[in-house]
Structures are given as structure tokens and as C-alpha cells.
C-alpha atoms as a PDB file:
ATOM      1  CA  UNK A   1     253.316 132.847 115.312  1.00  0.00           C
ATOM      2  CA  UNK A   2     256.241 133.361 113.156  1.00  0.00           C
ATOM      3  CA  UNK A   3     257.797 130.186 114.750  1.00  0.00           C
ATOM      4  CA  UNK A   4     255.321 127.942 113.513  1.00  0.00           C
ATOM      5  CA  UNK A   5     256.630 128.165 109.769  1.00  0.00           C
ATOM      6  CA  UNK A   6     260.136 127.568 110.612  1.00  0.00           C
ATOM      7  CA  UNK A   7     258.950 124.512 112.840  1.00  0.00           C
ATOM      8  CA  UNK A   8     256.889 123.099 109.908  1.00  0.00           C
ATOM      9  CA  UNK A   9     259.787 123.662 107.557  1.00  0.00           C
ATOM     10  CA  UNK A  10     262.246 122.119 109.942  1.00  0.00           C
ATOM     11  CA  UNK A  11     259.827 118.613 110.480  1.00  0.00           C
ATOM     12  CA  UNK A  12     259.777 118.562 106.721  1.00  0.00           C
ATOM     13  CA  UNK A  13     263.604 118.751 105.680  1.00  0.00           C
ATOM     14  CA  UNK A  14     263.807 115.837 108.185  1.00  0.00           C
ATOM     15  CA  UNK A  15     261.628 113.718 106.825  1.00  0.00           C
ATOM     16  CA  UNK A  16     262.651 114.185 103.608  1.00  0.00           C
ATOM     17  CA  UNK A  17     266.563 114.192 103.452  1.00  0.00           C
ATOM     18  CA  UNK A  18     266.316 110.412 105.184  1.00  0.00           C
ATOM     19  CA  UNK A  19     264.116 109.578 102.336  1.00  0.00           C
ATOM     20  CA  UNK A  20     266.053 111.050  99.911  1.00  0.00           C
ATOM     21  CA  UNK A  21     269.619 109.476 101.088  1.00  0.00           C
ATOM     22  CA  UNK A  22     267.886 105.919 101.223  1.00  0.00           C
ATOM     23  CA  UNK A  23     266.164 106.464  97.793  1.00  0.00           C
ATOM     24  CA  UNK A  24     270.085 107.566  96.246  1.00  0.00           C
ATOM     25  CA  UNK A  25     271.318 104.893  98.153  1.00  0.00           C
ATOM     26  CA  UNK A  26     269.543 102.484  96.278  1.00  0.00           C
ATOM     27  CA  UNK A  27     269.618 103.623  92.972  1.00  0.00           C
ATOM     28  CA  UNK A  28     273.469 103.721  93.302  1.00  0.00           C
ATOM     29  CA  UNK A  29     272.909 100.009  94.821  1.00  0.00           C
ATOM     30  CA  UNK A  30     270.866  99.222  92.201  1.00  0.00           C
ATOM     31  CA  UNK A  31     273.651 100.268  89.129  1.00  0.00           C
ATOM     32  CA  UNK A  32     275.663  97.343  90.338  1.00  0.00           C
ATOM     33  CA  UNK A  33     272.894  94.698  89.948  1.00  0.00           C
ATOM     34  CA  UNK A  34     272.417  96.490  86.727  1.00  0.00           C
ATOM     35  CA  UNK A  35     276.101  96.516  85.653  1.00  0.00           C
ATOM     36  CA  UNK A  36     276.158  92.137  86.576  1.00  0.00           C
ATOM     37  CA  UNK A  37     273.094  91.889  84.310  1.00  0.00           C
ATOM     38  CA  UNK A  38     274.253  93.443  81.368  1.00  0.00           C
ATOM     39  CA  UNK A  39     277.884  93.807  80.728  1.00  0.00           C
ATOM     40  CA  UNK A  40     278.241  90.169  79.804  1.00  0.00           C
ATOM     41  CA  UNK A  41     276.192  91.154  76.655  1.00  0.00           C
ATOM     42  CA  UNK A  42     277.824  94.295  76.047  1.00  0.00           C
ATOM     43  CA  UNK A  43     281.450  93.910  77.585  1.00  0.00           C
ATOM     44  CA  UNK A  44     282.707  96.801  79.623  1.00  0.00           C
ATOM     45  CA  UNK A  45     283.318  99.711  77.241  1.00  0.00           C
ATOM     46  CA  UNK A  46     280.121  99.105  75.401  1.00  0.00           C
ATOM     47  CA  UNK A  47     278.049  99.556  78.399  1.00  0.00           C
ATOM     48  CA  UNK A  48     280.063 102.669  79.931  1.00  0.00           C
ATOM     49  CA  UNK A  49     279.508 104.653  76.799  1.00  0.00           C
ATOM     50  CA  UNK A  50     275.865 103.700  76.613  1.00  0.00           C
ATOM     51  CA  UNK A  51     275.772 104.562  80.350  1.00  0.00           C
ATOM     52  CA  UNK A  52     277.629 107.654  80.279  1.00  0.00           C
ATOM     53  CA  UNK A  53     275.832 109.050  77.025  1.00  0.00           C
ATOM     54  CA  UNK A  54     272.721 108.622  78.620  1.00  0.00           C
ATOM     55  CA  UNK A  55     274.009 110.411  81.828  1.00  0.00           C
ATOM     56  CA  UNK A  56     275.242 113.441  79.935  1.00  0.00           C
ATOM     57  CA  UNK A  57     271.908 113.676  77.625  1.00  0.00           C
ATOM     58  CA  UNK A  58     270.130 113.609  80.983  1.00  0.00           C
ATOM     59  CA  UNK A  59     272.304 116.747  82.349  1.00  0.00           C
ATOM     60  CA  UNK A  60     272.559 118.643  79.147  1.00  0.00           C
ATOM     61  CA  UNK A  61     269.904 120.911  79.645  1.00  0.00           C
ATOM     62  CA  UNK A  62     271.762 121.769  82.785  1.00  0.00           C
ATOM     63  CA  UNK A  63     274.847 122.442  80.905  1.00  0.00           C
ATOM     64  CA  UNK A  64     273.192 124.429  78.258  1.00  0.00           C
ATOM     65  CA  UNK A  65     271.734 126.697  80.767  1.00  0.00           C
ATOM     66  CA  UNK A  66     275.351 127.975  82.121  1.00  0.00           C
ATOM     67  CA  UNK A  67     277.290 127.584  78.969  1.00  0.00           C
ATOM     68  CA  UNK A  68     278.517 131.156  79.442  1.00  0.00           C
ATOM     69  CA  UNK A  69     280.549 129.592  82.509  1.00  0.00           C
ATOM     70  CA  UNK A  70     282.537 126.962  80.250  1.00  0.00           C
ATOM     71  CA  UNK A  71     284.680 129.055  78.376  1.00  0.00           C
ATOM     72  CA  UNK A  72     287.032 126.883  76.204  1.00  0.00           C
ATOM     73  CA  UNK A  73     289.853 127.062  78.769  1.00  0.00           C
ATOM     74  CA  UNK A  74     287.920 125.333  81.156  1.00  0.00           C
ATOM     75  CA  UNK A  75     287.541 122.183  79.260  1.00  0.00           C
ATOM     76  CA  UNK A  76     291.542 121.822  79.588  1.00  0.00           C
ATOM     77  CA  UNK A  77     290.513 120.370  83.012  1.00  0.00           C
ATOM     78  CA  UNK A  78     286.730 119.062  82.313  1.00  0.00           C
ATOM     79  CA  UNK A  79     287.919 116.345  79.983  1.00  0.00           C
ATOM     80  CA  UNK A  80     290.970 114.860  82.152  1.00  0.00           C
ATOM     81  CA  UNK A  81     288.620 114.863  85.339  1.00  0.00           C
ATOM     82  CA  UNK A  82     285.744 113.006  83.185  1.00  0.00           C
ATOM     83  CA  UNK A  83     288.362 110.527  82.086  1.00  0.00           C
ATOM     84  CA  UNK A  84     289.390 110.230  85.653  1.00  0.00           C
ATOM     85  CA  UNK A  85     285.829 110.695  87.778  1.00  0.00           C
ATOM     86  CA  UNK A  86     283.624 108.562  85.583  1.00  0.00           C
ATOM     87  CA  UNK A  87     285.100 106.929  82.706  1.00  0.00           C
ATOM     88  CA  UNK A  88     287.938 104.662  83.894  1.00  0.00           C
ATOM     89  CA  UNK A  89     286.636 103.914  87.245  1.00  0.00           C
ATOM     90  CA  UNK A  90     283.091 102.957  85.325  1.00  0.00           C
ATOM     91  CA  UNK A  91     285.176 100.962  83.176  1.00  0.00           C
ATOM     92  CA  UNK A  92     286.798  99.191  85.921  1.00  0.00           C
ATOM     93  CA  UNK A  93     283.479  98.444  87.718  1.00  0.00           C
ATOM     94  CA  UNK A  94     281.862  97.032  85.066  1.00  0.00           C
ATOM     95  CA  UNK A  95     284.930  94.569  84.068  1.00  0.00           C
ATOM     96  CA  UNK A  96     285.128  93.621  88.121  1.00  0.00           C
ATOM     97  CA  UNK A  97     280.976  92.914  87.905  1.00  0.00           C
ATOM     98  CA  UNK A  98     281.790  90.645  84.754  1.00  0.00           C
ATOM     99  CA  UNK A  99     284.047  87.965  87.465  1.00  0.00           C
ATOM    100  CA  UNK A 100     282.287  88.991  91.037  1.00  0.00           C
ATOM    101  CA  UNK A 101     279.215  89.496  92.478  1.00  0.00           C
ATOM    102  CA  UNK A 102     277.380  92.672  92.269  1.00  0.00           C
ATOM    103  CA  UNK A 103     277.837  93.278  96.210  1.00  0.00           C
ATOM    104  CA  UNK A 104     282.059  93.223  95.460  1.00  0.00           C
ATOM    105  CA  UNK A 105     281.635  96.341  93.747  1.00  0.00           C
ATOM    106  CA  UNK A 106     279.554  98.082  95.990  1.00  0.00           C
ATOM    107  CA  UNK A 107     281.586  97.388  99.041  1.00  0.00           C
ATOM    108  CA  UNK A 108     285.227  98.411  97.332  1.00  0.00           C
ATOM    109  CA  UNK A 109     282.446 101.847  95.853  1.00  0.00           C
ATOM    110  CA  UNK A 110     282.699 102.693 100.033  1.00  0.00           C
ATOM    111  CA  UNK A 111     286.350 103.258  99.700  1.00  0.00           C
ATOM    112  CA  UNK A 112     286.139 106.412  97.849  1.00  0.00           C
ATOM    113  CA  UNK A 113     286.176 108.618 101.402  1.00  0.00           C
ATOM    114  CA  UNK A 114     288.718 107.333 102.571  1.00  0.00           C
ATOM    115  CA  UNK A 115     291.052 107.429  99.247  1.00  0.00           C
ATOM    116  CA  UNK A 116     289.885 111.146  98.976  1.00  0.00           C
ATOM    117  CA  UNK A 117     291.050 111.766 102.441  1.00  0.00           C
ATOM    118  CA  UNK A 118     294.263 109.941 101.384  1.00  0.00           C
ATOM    119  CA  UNK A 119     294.971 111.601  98.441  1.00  0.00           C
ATOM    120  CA  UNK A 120     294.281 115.388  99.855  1.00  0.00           C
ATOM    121  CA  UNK A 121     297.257 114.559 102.642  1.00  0.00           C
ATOM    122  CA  UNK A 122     299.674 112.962 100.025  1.00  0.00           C
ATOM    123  CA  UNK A 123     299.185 115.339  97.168  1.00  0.00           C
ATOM    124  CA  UNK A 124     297.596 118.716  98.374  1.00  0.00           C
ATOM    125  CA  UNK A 125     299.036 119.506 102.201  1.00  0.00           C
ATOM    126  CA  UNK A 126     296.362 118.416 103.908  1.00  0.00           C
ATOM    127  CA  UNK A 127     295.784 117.487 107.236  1.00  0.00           C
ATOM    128  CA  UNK A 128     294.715 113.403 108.068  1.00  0.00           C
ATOM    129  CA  UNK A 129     294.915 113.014 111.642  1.00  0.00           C
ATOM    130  CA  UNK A 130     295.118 110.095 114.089  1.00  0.00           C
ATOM    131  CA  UNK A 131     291.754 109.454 113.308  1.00  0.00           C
ATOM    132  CA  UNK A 132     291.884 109.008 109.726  1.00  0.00           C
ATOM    133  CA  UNK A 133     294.989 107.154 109.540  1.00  0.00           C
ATOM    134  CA  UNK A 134     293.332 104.546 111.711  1.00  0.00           C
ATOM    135  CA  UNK A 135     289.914 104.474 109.649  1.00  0.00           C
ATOM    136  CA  UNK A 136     292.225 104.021 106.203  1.00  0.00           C
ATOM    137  CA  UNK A 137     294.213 101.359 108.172  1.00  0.00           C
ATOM    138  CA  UNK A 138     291.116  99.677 108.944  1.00  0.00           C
ATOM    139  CA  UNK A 139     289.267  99.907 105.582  1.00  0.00           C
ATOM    140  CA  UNK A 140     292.499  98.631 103.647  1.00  0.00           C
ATOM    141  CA  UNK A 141     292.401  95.676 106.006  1.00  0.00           C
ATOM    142  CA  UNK A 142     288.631  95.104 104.911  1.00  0.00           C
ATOM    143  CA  UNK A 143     290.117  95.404 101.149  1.00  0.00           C
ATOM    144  CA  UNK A 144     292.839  92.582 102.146  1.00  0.00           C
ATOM    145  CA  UNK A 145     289.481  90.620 103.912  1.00  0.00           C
ATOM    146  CA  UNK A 146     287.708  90.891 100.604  1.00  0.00           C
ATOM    147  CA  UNK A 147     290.109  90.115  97.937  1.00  0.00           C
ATOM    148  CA  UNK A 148     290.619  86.378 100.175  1.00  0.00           C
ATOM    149  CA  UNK A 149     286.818  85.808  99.553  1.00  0.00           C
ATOM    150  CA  UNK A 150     286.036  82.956  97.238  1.00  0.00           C
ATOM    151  CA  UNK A 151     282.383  82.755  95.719  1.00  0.00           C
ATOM    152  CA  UNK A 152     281.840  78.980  94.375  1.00  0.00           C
ATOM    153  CA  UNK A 153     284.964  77.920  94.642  1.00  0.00           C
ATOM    154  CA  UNK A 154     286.300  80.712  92.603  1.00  0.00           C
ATOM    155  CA  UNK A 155     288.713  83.765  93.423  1.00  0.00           C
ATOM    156  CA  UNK A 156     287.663  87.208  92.858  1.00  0.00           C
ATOM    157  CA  UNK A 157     291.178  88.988  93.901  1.00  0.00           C
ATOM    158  CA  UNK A 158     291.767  90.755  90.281  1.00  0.00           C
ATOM    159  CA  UNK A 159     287.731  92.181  90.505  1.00  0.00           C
ATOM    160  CA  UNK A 160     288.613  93.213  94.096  1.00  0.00           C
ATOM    161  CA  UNK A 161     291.588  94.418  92.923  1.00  0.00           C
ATOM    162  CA  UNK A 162     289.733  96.857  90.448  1.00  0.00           C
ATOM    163  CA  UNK A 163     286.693  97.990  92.567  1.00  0.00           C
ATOM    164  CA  UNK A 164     289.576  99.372  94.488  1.00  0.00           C
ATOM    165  CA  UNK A 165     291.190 101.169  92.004  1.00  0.00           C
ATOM    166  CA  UNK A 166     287.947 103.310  90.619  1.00  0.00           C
ATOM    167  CA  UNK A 167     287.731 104.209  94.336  1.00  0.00           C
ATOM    168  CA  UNK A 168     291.332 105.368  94.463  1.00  0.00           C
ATOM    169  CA  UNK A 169     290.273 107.449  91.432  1.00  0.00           C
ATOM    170  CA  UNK A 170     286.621 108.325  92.891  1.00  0.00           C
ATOM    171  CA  UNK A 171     288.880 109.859  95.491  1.00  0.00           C
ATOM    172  CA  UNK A 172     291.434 111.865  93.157  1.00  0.00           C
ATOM    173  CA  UNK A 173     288.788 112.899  91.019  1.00  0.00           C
ATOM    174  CA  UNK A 174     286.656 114.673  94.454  1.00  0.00           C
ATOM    175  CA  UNK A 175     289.954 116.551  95.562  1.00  0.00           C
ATOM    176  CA  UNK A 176     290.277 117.458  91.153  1.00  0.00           C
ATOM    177  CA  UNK A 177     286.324 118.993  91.266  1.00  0.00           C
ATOM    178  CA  UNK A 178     287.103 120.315  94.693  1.00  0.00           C
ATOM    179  CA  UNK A 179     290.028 122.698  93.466  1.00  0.00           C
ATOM    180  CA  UNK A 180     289.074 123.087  89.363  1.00  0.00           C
ATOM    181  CA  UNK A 181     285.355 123.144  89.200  1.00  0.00           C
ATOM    182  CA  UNK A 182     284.854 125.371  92.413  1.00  0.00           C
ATOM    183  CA  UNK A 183     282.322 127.904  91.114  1.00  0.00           C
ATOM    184  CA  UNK A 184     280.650 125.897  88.693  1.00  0.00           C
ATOM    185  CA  UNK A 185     276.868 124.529  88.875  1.00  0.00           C
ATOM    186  CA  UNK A 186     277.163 121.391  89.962  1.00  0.00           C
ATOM    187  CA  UNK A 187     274.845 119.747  87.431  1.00  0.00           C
ATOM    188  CA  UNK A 188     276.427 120.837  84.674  1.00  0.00           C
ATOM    189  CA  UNK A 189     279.855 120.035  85.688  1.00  0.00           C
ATOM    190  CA  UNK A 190     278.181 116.797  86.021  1.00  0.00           C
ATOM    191  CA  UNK A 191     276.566 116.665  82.293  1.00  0.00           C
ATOM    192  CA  UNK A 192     280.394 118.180  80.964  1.00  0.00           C
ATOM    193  CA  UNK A 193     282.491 115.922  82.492  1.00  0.00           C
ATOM    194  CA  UNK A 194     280.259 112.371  81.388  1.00  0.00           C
ATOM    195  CA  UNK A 195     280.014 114.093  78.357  1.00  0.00           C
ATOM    196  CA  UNK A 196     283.763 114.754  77.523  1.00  0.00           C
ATOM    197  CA  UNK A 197     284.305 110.899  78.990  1.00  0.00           C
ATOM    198  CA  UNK A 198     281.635 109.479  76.837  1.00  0.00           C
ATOM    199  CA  UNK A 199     283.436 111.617  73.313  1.00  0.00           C
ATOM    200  CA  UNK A 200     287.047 110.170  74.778  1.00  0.00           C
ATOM    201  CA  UNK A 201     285.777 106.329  75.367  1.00  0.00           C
ATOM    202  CA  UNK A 202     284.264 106.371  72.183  1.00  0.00           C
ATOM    203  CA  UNK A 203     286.999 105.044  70.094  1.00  0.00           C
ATOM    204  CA  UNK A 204     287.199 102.107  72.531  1.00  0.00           C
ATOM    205  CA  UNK A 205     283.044 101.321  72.581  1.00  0.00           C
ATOM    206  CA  UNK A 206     282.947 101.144  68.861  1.00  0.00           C
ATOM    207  CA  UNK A 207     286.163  98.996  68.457  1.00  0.00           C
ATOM    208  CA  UNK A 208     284.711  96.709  71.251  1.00  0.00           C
ATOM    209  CA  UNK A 209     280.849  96.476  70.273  1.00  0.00           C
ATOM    210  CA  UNK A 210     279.631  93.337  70.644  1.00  0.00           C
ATOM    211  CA  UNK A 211     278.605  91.281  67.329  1.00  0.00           C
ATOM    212  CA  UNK A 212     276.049  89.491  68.733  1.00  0.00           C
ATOM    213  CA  UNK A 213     272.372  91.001  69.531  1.00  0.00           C
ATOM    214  CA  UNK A 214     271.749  92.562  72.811  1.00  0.00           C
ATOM    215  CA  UNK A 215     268.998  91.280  74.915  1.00  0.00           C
ATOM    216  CA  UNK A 216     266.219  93.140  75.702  1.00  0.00           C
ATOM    217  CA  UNK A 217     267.216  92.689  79.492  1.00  0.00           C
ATOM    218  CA  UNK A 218     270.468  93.613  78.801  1.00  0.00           C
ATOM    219  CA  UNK A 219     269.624  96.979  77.076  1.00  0.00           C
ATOM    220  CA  UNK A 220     267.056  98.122  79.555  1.00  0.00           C
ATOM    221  CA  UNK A 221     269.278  97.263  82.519  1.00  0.00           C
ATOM    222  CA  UNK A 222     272.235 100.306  80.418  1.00  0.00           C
ATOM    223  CA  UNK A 223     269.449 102.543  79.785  1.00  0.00           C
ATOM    224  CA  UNK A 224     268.180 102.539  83.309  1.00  0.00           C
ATOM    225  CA  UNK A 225     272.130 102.372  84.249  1.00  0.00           C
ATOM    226  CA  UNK A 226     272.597 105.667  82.388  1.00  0.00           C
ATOM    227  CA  UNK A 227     269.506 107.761  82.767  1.00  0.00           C
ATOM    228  CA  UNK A 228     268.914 106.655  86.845  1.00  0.00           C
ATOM    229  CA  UNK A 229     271.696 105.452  88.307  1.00  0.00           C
ATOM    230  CA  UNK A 230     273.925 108.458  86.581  1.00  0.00           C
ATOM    231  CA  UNK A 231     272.169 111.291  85.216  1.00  0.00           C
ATOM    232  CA  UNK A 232     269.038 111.436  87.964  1.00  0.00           C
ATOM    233  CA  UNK A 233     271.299 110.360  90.319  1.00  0.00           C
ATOM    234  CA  UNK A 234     273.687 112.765  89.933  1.00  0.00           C
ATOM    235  CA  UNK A 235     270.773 115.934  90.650  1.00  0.00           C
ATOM    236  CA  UNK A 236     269.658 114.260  92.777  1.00  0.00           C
ATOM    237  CA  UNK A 237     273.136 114.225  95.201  1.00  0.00           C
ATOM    238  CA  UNK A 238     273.920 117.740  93.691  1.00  0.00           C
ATOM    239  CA  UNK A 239     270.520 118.929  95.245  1.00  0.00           C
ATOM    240  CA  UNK A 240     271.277 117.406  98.830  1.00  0.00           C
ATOM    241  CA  UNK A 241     274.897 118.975  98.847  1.00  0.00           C
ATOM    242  CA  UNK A 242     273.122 122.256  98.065  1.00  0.00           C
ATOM    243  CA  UNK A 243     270.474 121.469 101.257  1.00  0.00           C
ATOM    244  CA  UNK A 244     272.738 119.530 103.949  1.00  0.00           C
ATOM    245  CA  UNK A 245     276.231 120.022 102.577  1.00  0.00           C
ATOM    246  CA  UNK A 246     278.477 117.772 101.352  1.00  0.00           C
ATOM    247  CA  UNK A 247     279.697 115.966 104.883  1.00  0.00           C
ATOM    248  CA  UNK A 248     276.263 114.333 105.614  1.00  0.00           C
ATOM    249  CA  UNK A 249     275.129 114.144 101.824  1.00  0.00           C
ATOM    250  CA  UNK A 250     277.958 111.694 101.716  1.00  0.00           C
ATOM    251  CA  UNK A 251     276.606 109.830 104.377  1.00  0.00           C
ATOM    252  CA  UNK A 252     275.101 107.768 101.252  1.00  0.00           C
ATOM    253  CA  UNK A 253     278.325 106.133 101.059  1.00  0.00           C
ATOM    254  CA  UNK A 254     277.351 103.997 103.779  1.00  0.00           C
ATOM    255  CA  UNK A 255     273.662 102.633 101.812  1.00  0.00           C
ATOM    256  CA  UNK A 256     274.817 102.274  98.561  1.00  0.00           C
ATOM    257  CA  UNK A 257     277.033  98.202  99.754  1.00  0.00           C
ATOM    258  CA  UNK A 258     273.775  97.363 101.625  1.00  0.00           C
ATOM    259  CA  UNK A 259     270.979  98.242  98.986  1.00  0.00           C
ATOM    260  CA  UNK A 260     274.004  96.629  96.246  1.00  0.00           C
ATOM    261  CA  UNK A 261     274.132  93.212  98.235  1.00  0.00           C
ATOM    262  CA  UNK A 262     270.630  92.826  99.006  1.00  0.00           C
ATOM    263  CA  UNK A 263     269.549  93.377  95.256  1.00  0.00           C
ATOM    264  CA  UNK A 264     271.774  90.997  94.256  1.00  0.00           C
ATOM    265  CA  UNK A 265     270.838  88.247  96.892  1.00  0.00           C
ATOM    266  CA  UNK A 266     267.192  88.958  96.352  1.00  0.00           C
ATOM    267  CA  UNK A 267     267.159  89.313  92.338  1.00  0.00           C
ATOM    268  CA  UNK A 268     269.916  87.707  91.289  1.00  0.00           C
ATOM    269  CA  UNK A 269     270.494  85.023  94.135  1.00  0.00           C
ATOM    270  CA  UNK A 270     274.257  86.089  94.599  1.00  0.00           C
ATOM    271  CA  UNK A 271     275.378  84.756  98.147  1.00  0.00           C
ATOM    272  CA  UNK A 272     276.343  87.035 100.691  1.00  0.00           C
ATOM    273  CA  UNK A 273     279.242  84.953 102.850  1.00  0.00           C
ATOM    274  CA  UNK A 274     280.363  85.589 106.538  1.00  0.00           C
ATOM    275  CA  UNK A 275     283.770  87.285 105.125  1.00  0.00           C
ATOM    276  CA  UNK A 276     281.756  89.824 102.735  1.00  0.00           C
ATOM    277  CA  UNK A 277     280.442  90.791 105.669  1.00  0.00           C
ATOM    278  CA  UNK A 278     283.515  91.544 107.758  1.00  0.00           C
ATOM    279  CA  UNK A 279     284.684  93.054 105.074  1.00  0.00           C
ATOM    280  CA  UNK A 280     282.084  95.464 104.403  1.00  0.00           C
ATOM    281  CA  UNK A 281     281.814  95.962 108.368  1.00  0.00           C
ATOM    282  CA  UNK A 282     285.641  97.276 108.466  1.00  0.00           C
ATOM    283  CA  UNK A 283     285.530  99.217 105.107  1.00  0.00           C
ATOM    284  CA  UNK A 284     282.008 100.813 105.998  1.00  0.00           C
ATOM    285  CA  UNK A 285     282.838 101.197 110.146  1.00  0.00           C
ATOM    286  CA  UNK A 286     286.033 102.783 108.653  1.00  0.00           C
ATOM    287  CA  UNK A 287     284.375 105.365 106.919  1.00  0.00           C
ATOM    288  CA  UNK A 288     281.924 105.887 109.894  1.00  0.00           C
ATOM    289  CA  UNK A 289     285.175 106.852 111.601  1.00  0.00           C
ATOM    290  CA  UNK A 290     287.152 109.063 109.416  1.00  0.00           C
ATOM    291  CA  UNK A 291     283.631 111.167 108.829  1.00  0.00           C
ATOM    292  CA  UNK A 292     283.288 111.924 112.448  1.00  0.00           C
END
């Protein structure tokens, strides 16, 4: 008899962490059909400091709760790691989704493992392996693939260029939680660190706020940006960590290019050509690899 629960409870966690890694994977997929929509009516620091605003109102309450455990010397490392987890790499998205299509960023978003594993051999002593070395050979060869694409004719080398970078600092931001924010509820390192980025980028926003209206489109494509794709988004990972751990939580990594491209093919009619597709195969197969 007393097998019976734990079978029930078993069936259920495997029904529902699938579900809940394809559901993340698409709202992360979806933020970079959201970000091609409406930075061209915001710009890029307008939109990050709507979207992280929003993502730190959403994780506030969390933040609240365990202000006890953010004494003041702890924001000597919250603020640099906001800057360097969410603001500039944001930033750096949203200017790359402003001269490439939406699926660009998503594929160069897949680096992030593999710059983390990078990173945590050159900088903290740890071990990389055969394995890995490989995988990051690979996945920088699908960067190279990318960054050759042309999309009507055009080049999109420089957005290539900077999708890469906010996954190089994706990647030195994990290994910057992983040794500062040990300890800390997750969600309300979350709501700290997007709020501390959204107080620094400030200055920037209102110096670069655009003088014409905002569309309506525009608007509700930063407010869904901010609330969803960042501050629901964000429990919603922290609560998978908490249930399957952080290896196969990040197994997202692997959705969020798919879920990106298609949105933008089916909504936005973006193509998806034959080197895209290499490209995401080698960055994505890499990261298959190096998670083994």
C-alpha cells in the first residue's frame, strides 16, 4: 500500500517537469519575438529598463519576504552581478534583435553553457575535460557558421557578434551567483539583482527615451517582455532547480532557439535558412555534449 503514493507522485513529477521545461522554453523563445517587435520603437535601453522594472516588481514580494538575508554588505556584489547577469547582456540582445532576426538571438542565448563551463576553467580552477573542450570547439564553430549568414542580402556579423557576448556574460554571471549568492532564495536574488540593474541603467533609459509615441504593440510586447519572459520566468526556473536540480533544469537551453525561430517564422515571417540551421545544430549538439 504505501507504494502506491510514491508511484502516483513519481507519474506526476514526470508529466509535469516536460511540461514545464517546454512551457519556459517558450516563453524564453517568445522574449526574442518580443524584443524584434518592440525595440525599434523604444531603442535598446528604453526597453531593458521597462523590461527589467517589470521583472523586479514581479519578484519583489519575494525579496521583501527575506530582506533580513540582504544585509547592506551583500549588495557590494548584488549590483555588479545585475549589471553583469541581466542588464548588459539584455542590452546587447535587444540592439542585436534591432539588425537580425529574432532566431539570431536565440541561437547565440544557447551559448551560455558552454561560456560558463569556459569561464569556471579559466578563472576559478576548474576542471573542463576532453569532452568539453570539444563541445566549446564545436559550438564556437557554429558561432563562426552564424556570423557568415546573410538574411536578404544583408550581413548580420556585428548582431552575431553581440548575442555572443551576453552569453559570454550569461556564463560569468552563473559562476558570480554560483560563488556570491550561495545561500540566498533564489527568487529574490532574482528580484535584487534586476532591480539594482534596472536603478544602474536608468540614467541611460531616460537619456535615450524615444520622442516619438510608442505603439500599442510595441508597449504590450515590453510589458509581457518584463512581467513573463523575466519575472514569471524567472520562478518559474527557480522552482524546477529546487525539484530536478540545476543540470536537467538547464536542459531548457536546448528549447528556448527552437520555440525563438519558429515564433518568428510563424508570426513574424522571418526566414529560417539552411546555415541557421547548421549553426544552431553545432551550437545546440555542442551543448548536448558538454552536459553529458
Amino acid at each position: 500500500m504505501s507504494g502506491a503514493p510514491l508511484a502516483a507522485g513519481s507519474v506526476d513529477r514526470d508529466w509535469r517537469t516536460p511540461l514545464e521545461l517546454t512551457v519556459l522554453g517558450a516563453i524564453w523563445g517568445c522574449s526574442f519575438l518580443f524584443m524584434r517587435v518592440a525595440v525599434p520603437a523604444f531603442g535598446p535601453y528604453a526597453l531593458v529598463e521597462v523590461r527589467l522594472l517589470l521583472g523586479a516588481l514581479v519578484l519583489l514580494p519575494f525579496l521583501w519576504q527575506a530582506r533580513v538575508q540582504f544585509p547592506a554588505r551583500r549588495w557590494l556584489w548584488l549590483a555588479p552581478i545585475g549589471v553583469i547577469n541581466s542588464a548588459i547582456p539584455f542590452v546587447l540582445f535587444a540592439w542585436a534583435a534591432q539588425r537580425a532576426p529574432a532566431a539570431i538571438g536565440a541561437i547565440c542565448n544557447a551559448m551560455t553553457v558552454l561560456f560558463a563551463a569556459l569561464i569556471a576553467f579559466l578563472f576559478f580552477g576548474e576542471k573542463i575535460g576532453m569532452r568539453r573542450a570539444i563541445a566549446l570547439l564545436v559550438g564556437f564553430a557554429g558561432v563562426v557558421v552564424l556570423a557568415t549568414v546573410k538574411v536578404a542580402g544583408l550581413s548580420i556579423g556585428a548582431a552575431v557578434v553581440a548575442g555572443a557576448l551576453a552569453a559570454l556574460l550569461y556564463g560569468l554571471g552563473v559562476n558570480l551567483v554560483k560563488r556570491h549568492m550561495t545561500g540566498l532564495p533564489p527568487a529574490a536574488s532574482a528580484g535584487a539583482t534586476l532591480g539594482c540593474a534596472a536603478i544602474l541603467l536608468l540614467p541611460m533609459a531616460l537619456t535615450h527615451w524615444p520622442a516619438a509615441p510608442i505603439p500599442m504593440l510595441s508597449w504590450a510586447c515590453a510589458i509581457a517582455l518584463g512581467v513573463v519572459c523575466t519575472g514569471l520566468a524567472f520562478l518559474m526556473f527557480y522552482r524546477l532547480i529546487a525539484r530536478i536540480g540545476p543540470a536537467r533544469a538547464s536542459t531548457v537551453t536546448y528549447l528556448v532557439p527552437m520555440f525563438g525561430a519558429l515564433f518568428a517564422w510563424l508570426f513574424l515571417g522571418e526566414p529560417v535558412t539552411g546555415a541557421m540551421i547548421i549553426a544552431g545544430v553545432l551550437i545546440l549538439g555542442s551543448v548536448a555534449v558538454s552536459q553529458r
